[in-house]
Protein backbone atom coordinates (compact mmCIF):
# COMPACT_ATOMS: atom_id res chain seq x y z
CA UNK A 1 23.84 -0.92 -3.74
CA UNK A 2 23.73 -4.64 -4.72
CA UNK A 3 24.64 -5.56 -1.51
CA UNK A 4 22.36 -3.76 0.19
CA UNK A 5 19.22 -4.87 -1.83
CA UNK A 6 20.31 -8.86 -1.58
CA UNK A 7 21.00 -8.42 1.97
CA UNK A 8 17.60 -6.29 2.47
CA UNK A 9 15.44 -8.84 0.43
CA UNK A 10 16.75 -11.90 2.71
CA UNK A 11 15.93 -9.80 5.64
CA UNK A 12 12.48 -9.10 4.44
CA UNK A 13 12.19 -12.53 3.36
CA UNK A 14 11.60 -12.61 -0.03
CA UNK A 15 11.03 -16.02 -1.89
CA UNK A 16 14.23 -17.10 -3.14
CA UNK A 17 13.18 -16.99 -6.75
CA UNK A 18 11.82 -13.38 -6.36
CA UNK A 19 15.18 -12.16 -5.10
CA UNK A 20 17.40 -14.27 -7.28
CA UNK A 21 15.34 -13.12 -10.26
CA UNK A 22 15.32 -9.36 -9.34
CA UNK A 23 19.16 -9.45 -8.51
CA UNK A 24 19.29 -10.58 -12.02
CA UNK A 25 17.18 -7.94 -13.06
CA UNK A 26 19.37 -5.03 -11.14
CA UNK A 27 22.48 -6.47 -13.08
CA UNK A 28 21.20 -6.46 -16.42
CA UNK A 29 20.15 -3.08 -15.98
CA UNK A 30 23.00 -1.45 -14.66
CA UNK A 31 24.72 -3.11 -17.63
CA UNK A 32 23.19 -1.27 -20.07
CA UNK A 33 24.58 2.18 -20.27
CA UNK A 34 20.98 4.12 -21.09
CA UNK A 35 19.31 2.35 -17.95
CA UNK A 36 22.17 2.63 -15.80
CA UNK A 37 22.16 6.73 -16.18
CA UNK A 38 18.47 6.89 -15.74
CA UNK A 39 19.16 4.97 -12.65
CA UNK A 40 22.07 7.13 -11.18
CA UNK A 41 20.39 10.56 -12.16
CA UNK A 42 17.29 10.00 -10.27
CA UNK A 43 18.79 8.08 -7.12
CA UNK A 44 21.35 10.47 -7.03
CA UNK A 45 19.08 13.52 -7.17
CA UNK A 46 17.04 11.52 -4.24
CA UNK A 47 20.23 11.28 -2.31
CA UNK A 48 21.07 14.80 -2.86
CA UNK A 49 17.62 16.50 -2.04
CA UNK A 50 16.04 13.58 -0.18
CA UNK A 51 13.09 14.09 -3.14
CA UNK A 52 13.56 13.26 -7.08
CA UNK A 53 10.33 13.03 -9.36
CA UNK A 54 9.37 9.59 -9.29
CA UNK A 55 7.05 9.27 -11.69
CA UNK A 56 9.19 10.42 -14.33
CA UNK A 57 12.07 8.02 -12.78
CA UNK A 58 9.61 4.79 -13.21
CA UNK A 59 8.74 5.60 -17.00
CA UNK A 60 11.81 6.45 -17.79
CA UNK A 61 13.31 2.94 -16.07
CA UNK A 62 10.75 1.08 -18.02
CA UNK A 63 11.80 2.21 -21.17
CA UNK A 64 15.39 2.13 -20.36
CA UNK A 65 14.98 -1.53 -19.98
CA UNK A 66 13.65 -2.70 -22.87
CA UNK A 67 17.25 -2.67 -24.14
CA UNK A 68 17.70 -5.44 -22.14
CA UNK A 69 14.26 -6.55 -22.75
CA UNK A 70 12.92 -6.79 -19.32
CA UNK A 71 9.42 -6.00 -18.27
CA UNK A 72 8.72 -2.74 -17.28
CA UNK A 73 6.89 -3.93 -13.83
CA UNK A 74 10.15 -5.40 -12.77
CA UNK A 75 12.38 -2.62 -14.09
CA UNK A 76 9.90 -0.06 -11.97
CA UNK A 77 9.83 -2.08 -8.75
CA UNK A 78 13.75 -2.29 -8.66
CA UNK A 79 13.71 1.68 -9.06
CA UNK A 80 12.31 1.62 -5.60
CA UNK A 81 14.06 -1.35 -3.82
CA UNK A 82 17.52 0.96 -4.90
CA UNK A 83 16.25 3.59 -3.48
CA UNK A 84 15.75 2.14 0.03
CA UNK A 85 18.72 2.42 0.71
CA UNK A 86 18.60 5.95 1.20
CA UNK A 87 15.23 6.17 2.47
CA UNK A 88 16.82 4.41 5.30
CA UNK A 89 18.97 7.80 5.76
CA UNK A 90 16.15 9.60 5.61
CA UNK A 91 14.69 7.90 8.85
CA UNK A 92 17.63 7.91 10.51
CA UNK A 93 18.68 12.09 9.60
CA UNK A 94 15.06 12.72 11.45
CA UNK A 95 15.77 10.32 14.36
CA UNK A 96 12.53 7.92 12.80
CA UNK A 97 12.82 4.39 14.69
CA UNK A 98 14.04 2.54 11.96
CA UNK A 99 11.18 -0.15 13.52
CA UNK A 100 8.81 1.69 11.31
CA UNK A 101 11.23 1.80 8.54
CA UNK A 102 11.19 -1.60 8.25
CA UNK A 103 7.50 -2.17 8.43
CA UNK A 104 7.26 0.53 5.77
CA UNK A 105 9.71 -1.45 3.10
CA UNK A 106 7.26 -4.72 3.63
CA UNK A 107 4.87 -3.00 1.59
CA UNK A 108 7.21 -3.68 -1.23
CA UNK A 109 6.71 -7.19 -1.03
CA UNK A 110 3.51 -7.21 -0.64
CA UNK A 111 3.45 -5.26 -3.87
CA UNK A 112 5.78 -8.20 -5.66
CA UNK A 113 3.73 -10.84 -4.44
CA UNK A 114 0.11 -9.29 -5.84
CA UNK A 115 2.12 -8.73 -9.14
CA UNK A 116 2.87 -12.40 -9.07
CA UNK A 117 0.06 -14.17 -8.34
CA UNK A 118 -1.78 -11.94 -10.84
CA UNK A 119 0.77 -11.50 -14.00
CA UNK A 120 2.87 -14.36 -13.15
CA UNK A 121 5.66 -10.99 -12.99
CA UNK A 122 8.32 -10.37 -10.51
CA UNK A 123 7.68 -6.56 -10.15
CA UNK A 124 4.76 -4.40 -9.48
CA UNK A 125 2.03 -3.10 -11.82
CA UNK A 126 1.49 -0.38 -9.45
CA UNK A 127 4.56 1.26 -8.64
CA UNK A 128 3.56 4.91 -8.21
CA UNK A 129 2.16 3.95 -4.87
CA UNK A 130 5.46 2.94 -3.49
CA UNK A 131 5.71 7.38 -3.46
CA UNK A 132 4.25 8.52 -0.59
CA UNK A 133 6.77 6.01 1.55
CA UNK A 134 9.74 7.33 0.03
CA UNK A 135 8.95 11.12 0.76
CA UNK A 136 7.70 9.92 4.33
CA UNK A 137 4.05 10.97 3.93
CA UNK A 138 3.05 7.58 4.38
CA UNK A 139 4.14 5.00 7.25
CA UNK A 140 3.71 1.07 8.14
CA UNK A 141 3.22 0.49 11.69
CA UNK A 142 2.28 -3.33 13.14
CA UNK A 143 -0.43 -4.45 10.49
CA UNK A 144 -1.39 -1.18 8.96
CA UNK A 145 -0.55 2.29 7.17
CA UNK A 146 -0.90 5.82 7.89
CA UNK A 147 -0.76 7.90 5.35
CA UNK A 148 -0.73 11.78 5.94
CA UNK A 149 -4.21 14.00 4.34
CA UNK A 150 -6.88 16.26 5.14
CA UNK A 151 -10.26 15.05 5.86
CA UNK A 152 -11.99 14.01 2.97
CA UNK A 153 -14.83 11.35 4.10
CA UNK A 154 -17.45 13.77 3.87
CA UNK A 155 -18.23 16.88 1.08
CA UNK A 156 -19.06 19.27 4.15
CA UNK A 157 -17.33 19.89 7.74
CA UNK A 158 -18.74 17.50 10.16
CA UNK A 159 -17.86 17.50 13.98
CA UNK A 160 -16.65 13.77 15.40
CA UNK A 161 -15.56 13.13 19.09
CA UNK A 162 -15.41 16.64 19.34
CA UNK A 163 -13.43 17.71 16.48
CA UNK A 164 -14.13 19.68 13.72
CA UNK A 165 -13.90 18.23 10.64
CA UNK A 166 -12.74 20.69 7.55
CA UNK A 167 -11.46 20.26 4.01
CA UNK A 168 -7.86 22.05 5.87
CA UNK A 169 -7.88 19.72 9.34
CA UNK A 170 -4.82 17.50 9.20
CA UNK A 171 -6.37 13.55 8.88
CA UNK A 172 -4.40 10.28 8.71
CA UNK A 173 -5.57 8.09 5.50
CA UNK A 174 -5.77 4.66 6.59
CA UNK A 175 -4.73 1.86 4.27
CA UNK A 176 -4.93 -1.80 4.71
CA UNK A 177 -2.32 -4.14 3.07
CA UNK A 178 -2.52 -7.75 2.25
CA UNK A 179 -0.11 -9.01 5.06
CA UNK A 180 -2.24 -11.30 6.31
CA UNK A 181 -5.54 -11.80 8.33
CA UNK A 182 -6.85 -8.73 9.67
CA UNK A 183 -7.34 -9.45 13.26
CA UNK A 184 -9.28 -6.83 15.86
CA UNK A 185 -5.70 -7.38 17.94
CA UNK A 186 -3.70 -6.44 15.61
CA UNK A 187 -5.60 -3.22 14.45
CA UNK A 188 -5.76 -2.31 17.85
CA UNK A 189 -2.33 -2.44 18.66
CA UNK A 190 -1.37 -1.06 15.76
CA UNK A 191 -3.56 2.12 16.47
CA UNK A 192 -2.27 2.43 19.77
CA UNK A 193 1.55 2.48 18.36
CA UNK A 194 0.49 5.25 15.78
CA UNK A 195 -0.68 7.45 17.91
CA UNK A 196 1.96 7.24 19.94
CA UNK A 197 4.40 7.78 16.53
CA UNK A 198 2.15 11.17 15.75
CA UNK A 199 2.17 12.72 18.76
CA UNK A 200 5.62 12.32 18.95
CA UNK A 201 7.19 12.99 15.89
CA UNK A 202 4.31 14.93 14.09
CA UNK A 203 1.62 16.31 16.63
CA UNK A 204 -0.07 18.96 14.45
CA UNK A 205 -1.67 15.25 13.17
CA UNK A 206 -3.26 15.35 17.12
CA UNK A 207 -6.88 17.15 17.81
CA UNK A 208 -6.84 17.90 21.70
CA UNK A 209 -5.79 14.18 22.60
CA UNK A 210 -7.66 12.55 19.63
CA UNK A 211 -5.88 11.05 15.97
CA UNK A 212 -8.54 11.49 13.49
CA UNK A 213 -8.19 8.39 11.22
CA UNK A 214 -10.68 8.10 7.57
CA UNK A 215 -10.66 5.23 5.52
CA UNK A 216 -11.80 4.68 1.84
CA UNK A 217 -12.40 1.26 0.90
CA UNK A 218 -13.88 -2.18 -0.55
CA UNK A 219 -13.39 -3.37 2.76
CA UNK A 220 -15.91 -0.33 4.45
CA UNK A 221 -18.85 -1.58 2.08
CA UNK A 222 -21.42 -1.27 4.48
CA UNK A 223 -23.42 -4.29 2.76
CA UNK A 224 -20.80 -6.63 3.44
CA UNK A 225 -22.99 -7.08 7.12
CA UNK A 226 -25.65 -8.70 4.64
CA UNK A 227 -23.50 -11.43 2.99
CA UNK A 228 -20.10 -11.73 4.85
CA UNK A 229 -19.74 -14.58 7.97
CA UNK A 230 -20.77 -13.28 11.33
CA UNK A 231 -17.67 -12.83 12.95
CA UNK A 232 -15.31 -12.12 10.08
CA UNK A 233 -12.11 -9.68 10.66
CA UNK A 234 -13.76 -7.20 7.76
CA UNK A 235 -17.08 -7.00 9.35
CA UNK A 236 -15.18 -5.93 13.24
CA UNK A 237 -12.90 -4.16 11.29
CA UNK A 238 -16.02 -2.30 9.31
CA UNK A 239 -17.44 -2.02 13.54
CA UNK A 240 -13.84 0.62 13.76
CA UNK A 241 -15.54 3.02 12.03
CA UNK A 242 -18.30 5.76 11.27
CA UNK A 243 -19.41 4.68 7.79
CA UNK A 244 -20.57 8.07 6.17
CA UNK A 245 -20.28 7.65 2.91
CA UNK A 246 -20.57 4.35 0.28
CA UNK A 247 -21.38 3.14 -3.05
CA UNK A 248 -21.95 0.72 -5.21
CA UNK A 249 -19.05 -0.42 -7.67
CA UNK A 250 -21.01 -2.71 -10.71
CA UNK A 251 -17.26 -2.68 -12.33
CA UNK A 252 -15.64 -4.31 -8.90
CA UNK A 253 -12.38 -2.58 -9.37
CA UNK A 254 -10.86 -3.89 -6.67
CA UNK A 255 -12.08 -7.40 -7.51
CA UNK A 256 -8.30 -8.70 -7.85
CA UNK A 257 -7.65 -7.41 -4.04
CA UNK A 258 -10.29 -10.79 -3.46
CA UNK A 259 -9.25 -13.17 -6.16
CA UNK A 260 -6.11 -11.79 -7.63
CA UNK A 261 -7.72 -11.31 -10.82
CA UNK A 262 -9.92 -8.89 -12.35
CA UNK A 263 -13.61 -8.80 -12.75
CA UNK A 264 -14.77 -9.75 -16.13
CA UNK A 265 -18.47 -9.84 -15.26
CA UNK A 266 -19.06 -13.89 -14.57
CA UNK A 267 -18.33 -14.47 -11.24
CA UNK A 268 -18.95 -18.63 -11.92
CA UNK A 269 -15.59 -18.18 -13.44
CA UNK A 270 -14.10 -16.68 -9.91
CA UNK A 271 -12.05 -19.11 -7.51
CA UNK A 272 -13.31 -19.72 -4.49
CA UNK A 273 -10.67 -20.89 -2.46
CA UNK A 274 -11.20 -19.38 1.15
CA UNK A 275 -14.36 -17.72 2.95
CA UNK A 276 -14.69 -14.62 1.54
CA UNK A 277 -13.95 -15.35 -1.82
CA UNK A 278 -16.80 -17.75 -1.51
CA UNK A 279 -19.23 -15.79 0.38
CA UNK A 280 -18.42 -12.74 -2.84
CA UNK A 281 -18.54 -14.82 -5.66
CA UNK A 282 -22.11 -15.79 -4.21
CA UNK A 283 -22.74 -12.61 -3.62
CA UNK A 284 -21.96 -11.12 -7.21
CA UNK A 285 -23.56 -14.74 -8.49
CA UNK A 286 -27.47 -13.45 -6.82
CA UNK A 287 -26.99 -10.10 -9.21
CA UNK A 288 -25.79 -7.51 -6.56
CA UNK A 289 -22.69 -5.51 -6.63
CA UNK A 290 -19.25 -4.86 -4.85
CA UNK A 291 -19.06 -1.41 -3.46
CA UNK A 292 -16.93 1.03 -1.45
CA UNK A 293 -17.24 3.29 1.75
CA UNK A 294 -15.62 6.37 3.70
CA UNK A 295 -15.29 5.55 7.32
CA UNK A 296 -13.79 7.81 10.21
């Protein structure tokens, strides 16, 4: 299992210090006897069944590791870079192209890095996510994720491109990770290689020739057109979508997806280091609000 997680992190080029210190990490914990059987009951039940309850797996890891006195964020995130390993067996049992395997584990270091640049921690302070990828209901493909739901962007049925829209029709949830800039090119041909993945390994996901993709997110805010640079990636990737649904968010809850901290209500005190963390802490400066929206 070491092996595989130091040879996986230099593959997925992690910074040295992250892997060196989570390497670190896996030994002290599998030193410890109580850590080290909360580790091999719930990887081996995942091995076993190809499912094992997570969430009590990640609590139960953090706990187990205070007797070596590690933080629980890095404890948790190393739950799910040991279990890679087999997710890897998972995808290759189903005849998955382990291409999408591997874009699937770079959420994990996405994950690290956010927990770094806002706790200073190598781990992740929001390891639960990391579940849907490990019971393949959710997938990485080019620059985004597809995550398997039923339509939920609007309270009542609504008919798009011809399809009917229920609380039962197979969706795919669209998420958007911080990799990177969000170019019209790369959602594009990510789309294009999705659809192509769901028609071919899991068509009921297909409406007579269509994918119906929804999106919630600070990124759909449909007043970002008022305050946002004309020609931004957000704005054309907002232009993707049918906004139906949006609101305004006076707590900005996903403030540290913008400036990898969170919102304490002065946004004089925010960093303003790039574009849009200039054009929001104006923004939120004038008195108005961050906000959401549900796109299809």
């Amino acid at each position: 299992m070491r092996e595989y997680i130091k040879n996986f992190m230099e593959m997925q080029e992690y910074p040295a210090e992250a892997a060196s210190a989570l390497l670190l990490a896996y030994d002290k914990l599998m030193g410890c006897d109580e850590s080290r059987e909360v580790f091999e009951k719930y990887l081996g039940e995942y091995e076993k069944n190809d499912r094992t309850n997570f969430g009590e797996f990640i609590v139960l890891a953090a706990k187990a590791g205070n007797c070596v006195e590690m933080d629980g964020r890095t404890t948790q995130f190393i739950c799910f870079l040991c279990a890679l390993k087999h997710l890897k067996v998972m995808y290759e049992k189903r005849d998955l192209p382990l291409d999408v395997y591997y874009d699937t584990a770079r959420d994990m270091r996405y994950k690290l890095m956010e927990c770094y640049k806002m706790y200073g921690v190598w781990g992740s302070f929001v390891a639960s996510w990391f579940y849907g990828a490990f019971v393949l209901d959710r997938f990485e493909i080019g620059r985004l994720q597809y995550e398997f739901a039923t339509h939920f962007a609007t309270e009542h049925p609504i008919t798009v491109c011809g399809v009917e829209l229920s609380s039962e029709t197979p969706i795919i949830n669209l998420h958007i990770p911080s990799s990177g800039p969000l170019t019209q090119e790369s959602v594009d041909d990510s789309l294009c290689r999705a659809y192509k993945f769901m028609e071919k390994y899991y068509p009921k996901f297909i409406h007579d020739g269509k994918m119906v993709v929804e999106c919630g997110s600070w990124l759909l805010y449909p007043k970002h057109y008022e305050f946002l640079p004309k020609g931004s990636n957000i704005l054309r990737f907002m232009d993707n979508f049918d906004i139906v649904h949006s609101w305004e968010d006076p707590g900005f809850g996903d403030c540290w997806r913008v400036f990898n901290k969170n919102w304490e209500g002065d946004a004089s005190a925010l960093p303003r280091t790039s574009s849009l963390q200039r054009a929001y802490a104006e923004w939120l400066e004038n008195g108005n609000n961050a906000g959401e929206g549900h796109g299809i």
